[in-house]
N, C-alpha and C. Protein backbone atom coordinates (compact mmCIF):
# COMPACT_ATOMS: atom_id res chain seq x y z
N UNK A 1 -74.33 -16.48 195.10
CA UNK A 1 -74.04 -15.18 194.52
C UNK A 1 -72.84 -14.59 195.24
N UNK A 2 -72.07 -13.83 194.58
CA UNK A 2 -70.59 -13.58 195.06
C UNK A 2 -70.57 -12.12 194.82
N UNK A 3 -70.31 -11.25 195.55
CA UNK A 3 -70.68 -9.77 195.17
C UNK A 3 -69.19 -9.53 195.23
N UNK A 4 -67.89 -10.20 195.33
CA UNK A 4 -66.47 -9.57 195.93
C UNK A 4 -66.08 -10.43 193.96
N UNK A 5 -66.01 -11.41 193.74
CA UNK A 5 -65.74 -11.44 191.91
C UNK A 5 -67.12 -12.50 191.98
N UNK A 6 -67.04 -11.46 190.58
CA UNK A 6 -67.87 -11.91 189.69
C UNK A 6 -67.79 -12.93 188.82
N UNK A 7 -68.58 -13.94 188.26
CA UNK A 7 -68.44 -14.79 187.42
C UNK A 7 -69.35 -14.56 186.09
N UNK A 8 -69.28 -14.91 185.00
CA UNK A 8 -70.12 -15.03 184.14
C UNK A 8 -70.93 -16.51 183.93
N UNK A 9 -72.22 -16.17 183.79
CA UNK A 9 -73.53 -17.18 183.82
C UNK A 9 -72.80 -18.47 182.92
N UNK A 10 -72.61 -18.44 182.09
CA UNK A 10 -71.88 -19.60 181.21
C UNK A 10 -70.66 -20.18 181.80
N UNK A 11 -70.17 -19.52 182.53
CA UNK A 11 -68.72 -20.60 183.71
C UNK A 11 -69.52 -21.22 184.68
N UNK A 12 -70.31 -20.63 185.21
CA UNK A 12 -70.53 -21.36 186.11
C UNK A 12 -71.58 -22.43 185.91
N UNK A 13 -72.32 -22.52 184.58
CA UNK A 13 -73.24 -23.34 184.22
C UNK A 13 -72.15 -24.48 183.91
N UNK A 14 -71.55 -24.16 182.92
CA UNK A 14 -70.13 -25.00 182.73
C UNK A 14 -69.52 -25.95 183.80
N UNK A 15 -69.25 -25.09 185.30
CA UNK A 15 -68.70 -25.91 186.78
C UNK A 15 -69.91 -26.98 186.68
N UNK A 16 -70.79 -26.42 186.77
CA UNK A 16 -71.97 -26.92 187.06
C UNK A 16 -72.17 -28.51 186.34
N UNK A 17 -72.32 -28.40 184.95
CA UNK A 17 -72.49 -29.30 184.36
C UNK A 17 -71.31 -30.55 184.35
N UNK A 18 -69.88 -30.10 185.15
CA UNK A 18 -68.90 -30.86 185.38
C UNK A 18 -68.82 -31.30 186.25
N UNK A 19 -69.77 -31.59 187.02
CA UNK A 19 -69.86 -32.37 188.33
C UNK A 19 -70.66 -34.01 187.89
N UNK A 20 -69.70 -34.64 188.78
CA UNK A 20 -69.88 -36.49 188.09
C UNK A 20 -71.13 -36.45 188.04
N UNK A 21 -72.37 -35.72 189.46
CA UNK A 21 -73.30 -36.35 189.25
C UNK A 21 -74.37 -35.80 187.96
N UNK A 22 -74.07 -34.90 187.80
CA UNK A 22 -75.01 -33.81 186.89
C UNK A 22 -74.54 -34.44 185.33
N UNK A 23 -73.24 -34.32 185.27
CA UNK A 23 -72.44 -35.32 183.99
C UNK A 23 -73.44 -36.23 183.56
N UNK A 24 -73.53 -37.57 184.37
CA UNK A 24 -73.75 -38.81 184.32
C UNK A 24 -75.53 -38.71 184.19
N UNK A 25 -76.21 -37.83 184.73
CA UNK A 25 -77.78 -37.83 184.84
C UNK A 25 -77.58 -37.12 182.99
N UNK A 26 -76.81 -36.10 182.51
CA UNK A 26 -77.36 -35.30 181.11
C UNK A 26 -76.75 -36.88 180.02
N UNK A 27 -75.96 -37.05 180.73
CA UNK A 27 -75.23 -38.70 179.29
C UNK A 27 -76.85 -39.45 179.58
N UNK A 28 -77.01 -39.87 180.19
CA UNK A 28 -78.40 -40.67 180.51
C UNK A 28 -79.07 -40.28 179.79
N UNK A 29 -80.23 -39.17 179.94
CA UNK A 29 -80.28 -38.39 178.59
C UNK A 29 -80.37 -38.08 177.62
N UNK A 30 -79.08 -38.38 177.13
CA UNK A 30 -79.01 -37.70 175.75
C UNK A 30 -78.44 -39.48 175.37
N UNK A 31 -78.84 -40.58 176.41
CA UNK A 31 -78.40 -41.43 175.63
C UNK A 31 -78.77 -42.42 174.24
N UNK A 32 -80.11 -41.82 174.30
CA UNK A 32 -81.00 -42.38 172.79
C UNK A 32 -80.26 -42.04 171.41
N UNK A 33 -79.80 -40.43 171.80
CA UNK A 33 -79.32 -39.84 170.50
C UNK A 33 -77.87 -40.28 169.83
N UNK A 34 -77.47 -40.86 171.29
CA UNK A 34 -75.74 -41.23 170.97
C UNK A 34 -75.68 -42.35 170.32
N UNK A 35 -76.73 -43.15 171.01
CA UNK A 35 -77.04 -44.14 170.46
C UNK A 35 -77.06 -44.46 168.68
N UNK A 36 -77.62 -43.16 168.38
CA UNK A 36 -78.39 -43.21 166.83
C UNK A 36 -77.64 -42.66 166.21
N UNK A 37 -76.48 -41.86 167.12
CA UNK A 37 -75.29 -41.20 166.48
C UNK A 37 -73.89 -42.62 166.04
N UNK A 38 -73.70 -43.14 167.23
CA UNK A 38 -72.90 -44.50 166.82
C UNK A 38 -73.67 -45.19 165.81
N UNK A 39 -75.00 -46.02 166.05
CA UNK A 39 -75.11 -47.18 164.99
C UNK A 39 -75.53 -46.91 164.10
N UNK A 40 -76.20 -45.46 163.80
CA UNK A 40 -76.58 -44.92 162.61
C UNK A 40 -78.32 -44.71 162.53
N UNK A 41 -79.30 -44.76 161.17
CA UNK A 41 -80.24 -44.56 161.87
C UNK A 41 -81.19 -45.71 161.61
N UNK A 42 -80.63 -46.45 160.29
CA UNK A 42 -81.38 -48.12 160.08
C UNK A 42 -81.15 -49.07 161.46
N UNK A 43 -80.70 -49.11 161.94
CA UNK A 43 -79.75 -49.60 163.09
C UNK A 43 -80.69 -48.71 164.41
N UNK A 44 -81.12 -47.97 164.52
CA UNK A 44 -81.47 -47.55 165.43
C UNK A 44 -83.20 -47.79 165.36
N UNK A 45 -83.78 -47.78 164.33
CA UNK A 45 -85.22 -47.92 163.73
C UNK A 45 -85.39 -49.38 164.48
N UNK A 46 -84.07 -50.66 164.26
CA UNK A 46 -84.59 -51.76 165.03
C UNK A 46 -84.54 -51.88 165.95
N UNK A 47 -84.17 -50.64 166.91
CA UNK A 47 -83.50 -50.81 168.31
C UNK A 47 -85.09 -50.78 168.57
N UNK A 48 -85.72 -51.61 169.83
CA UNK A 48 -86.94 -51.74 170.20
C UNK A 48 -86.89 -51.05 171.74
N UNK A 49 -86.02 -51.41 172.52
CA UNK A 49 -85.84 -51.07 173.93
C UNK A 49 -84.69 -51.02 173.87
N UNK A 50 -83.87 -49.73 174.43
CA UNK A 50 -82.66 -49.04 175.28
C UNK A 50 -82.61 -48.61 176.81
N UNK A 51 -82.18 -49.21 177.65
CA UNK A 51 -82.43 -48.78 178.83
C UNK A 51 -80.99 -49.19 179.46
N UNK A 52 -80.86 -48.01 180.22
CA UNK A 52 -79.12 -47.84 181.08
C UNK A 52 -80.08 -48.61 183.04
N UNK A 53 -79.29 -49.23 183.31
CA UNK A 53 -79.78 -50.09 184.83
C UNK A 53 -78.75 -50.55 185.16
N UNK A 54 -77.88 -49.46 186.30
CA UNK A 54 -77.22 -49.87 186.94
C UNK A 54 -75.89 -49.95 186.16
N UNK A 55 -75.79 -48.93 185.37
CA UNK A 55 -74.50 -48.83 184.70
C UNK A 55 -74.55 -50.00 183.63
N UNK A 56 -75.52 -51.06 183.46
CA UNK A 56 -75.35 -52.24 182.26
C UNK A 56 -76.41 -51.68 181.05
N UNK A 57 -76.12 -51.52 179.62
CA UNK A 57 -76.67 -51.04 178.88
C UNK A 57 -78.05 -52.13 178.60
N UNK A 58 -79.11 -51.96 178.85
CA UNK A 58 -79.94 -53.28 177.71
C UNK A 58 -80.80 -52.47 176.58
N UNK A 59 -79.84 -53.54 175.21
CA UNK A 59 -80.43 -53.22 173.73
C UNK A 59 -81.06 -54.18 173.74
N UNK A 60 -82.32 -53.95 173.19
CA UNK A 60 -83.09 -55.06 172.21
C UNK A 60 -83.42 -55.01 170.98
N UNK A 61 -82.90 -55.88 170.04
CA UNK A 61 -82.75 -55.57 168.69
C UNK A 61 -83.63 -55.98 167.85
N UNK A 62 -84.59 -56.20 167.15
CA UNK A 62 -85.86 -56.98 166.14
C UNK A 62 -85.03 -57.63 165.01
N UNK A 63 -84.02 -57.36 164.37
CA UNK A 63 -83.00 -57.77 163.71
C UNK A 63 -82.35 -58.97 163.85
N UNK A 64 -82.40 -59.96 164.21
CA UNK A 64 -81.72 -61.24 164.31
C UNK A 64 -80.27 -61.02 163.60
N UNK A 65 -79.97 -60.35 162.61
CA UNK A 65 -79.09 -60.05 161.94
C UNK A 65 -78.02 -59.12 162.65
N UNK A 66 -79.15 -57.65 162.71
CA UNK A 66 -77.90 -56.64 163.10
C UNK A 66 -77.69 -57.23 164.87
N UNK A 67 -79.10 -58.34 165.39
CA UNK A 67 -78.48 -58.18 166.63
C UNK A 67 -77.16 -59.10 166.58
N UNK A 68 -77.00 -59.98 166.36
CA UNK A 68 -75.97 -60.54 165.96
C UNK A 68 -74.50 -59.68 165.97
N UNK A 69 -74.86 -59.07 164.66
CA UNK A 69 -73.59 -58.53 164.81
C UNK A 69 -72.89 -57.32 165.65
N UNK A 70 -73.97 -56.99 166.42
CA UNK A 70 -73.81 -55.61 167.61
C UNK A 70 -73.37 -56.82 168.96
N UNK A 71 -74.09 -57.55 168.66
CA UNK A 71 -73.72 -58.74 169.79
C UNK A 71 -71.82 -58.77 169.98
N UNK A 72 -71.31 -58.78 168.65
CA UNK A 72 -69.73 -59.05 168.95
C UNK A 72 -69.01 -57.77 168.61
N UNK A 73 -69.86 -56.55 168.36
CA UNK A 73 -68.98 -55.45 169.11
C UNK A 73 -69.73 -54.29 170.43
N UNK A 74 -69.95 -55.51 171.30
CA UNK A 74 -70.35 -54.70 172.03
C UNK A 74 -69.22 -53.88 173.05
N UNK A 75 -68.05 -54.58 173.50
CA UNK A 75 -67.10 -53.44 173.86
C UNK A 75 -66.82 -51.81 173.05
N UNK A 76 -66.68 -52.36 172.07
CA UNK A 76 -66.38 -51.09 171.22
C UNK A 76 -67.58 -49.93 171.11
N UNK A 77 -68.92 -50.90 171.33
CA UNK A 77 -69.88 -49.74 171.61
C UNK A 77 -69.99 -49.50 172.67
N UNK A 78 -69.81 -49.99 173.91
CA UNK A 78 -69.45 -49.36 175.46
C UNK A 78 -67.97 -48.32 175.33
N UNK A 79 -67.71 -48.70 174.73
CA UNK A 79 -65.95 -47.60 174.60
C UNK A 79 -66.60 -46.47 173.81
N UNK A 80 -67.60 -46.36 173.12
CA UNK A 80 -67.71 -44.83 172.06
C UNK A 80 -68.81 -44.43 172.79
N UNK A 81 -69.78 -45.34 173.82
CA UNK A 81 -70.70 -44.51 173.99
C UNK A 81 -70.17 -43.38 175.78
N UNK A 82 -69.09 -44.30 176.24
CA UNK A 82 -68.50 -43.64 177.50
C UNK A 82 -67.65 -42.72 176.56
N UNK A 83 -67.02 -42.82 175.59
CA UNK A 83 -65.83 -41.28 175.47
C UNK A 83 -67.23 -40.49 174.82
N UNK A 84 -67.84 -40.44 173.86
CA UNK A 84 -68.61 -38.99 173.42
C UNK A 84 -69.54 -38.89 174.15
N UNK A 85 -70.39 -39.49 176.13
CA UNK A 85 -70.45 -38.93 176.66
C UNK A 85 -69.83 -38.41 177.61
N UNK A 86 -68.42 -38.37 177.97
CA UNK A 86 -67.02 -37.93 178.38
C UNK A 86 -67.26 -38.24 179.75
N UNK A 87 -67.76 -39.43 180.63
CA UNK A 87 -67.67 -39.86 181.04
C UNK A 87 -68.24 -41.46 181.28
N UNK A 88 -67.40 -42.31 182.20
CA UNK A 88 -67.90 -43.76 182.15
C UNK A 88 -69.27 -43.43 182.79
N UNK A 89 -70.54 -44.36 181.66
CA UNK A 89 -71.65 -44.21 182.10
C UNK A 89 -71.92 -45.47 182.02
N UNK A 90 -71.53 -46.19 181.27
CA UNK A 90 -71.39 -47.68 180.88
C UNK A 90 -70.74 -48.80 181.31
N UNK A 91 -70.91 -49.67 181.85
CA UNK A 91 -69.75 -51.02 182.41
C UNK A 91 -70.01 -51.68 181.18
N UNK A 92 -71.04 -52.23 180.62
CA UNK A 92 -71.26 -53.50 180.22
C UNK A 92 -72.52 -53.14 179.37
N UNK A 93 -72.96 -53.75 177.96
CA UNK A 93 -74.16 -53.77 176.90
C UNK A 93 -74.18 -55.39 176.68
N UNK A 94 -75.78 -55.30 177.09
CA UNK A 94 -76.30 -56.43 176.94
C UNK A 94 -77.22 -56.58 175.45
N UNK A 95 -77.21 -56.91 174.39
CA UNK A 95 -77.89 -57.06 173.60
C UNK A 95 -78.95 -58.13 173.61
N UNK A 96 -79.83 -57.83 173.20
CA UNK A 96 -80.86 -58.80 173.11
C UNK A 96 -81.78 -59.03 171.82
């Protein structure tokens, strides 16, 4: 608390939420939804297990099909799921 300036509750929740570690714990998170936001929501119905370990994504897919084809864009889904959670949370997605 700062009694010499004042801040308003929403800046400093804001600082707050811009710190790597606080960042990286809310992407964690909210990472089911991003998830369902990239592959859509048929695509997400087969997702069986999502789990972030150690910065490596593991999908498991029931789909033989869609896993397949998530299998050969998995960079591009490590690249959309680190920019719309605006930071690298991701190295590497392992599909399964």
């Amino acid at each position: 608390m700062k009694r010499s300036k004042t801040q308003p509750i929403g800046v400093l929740l804001e600082e707050f939420f811009q710190r790597p570690y606080v960042a990286a714990k809310v992407a964690e998170g909210r990472l089911h939804d991003t998830w369902r936001e990239i592959v859509g929501e048929e695509a997400d119905r087969e997702t069986t297990e999502l789990r972030l370990e150690n910065h490596i994504l593991h999908v498991r897919i029931r789909s033989s099909i869609l896993r397949s084809e998530l299998f050969y864009q998995r960079e591009a889904l490590k690249e959309e799921i680190n920019r719309r959670s605006k930071i690298r949370i991701v190295h590497a997605v392992v599909i399964r």
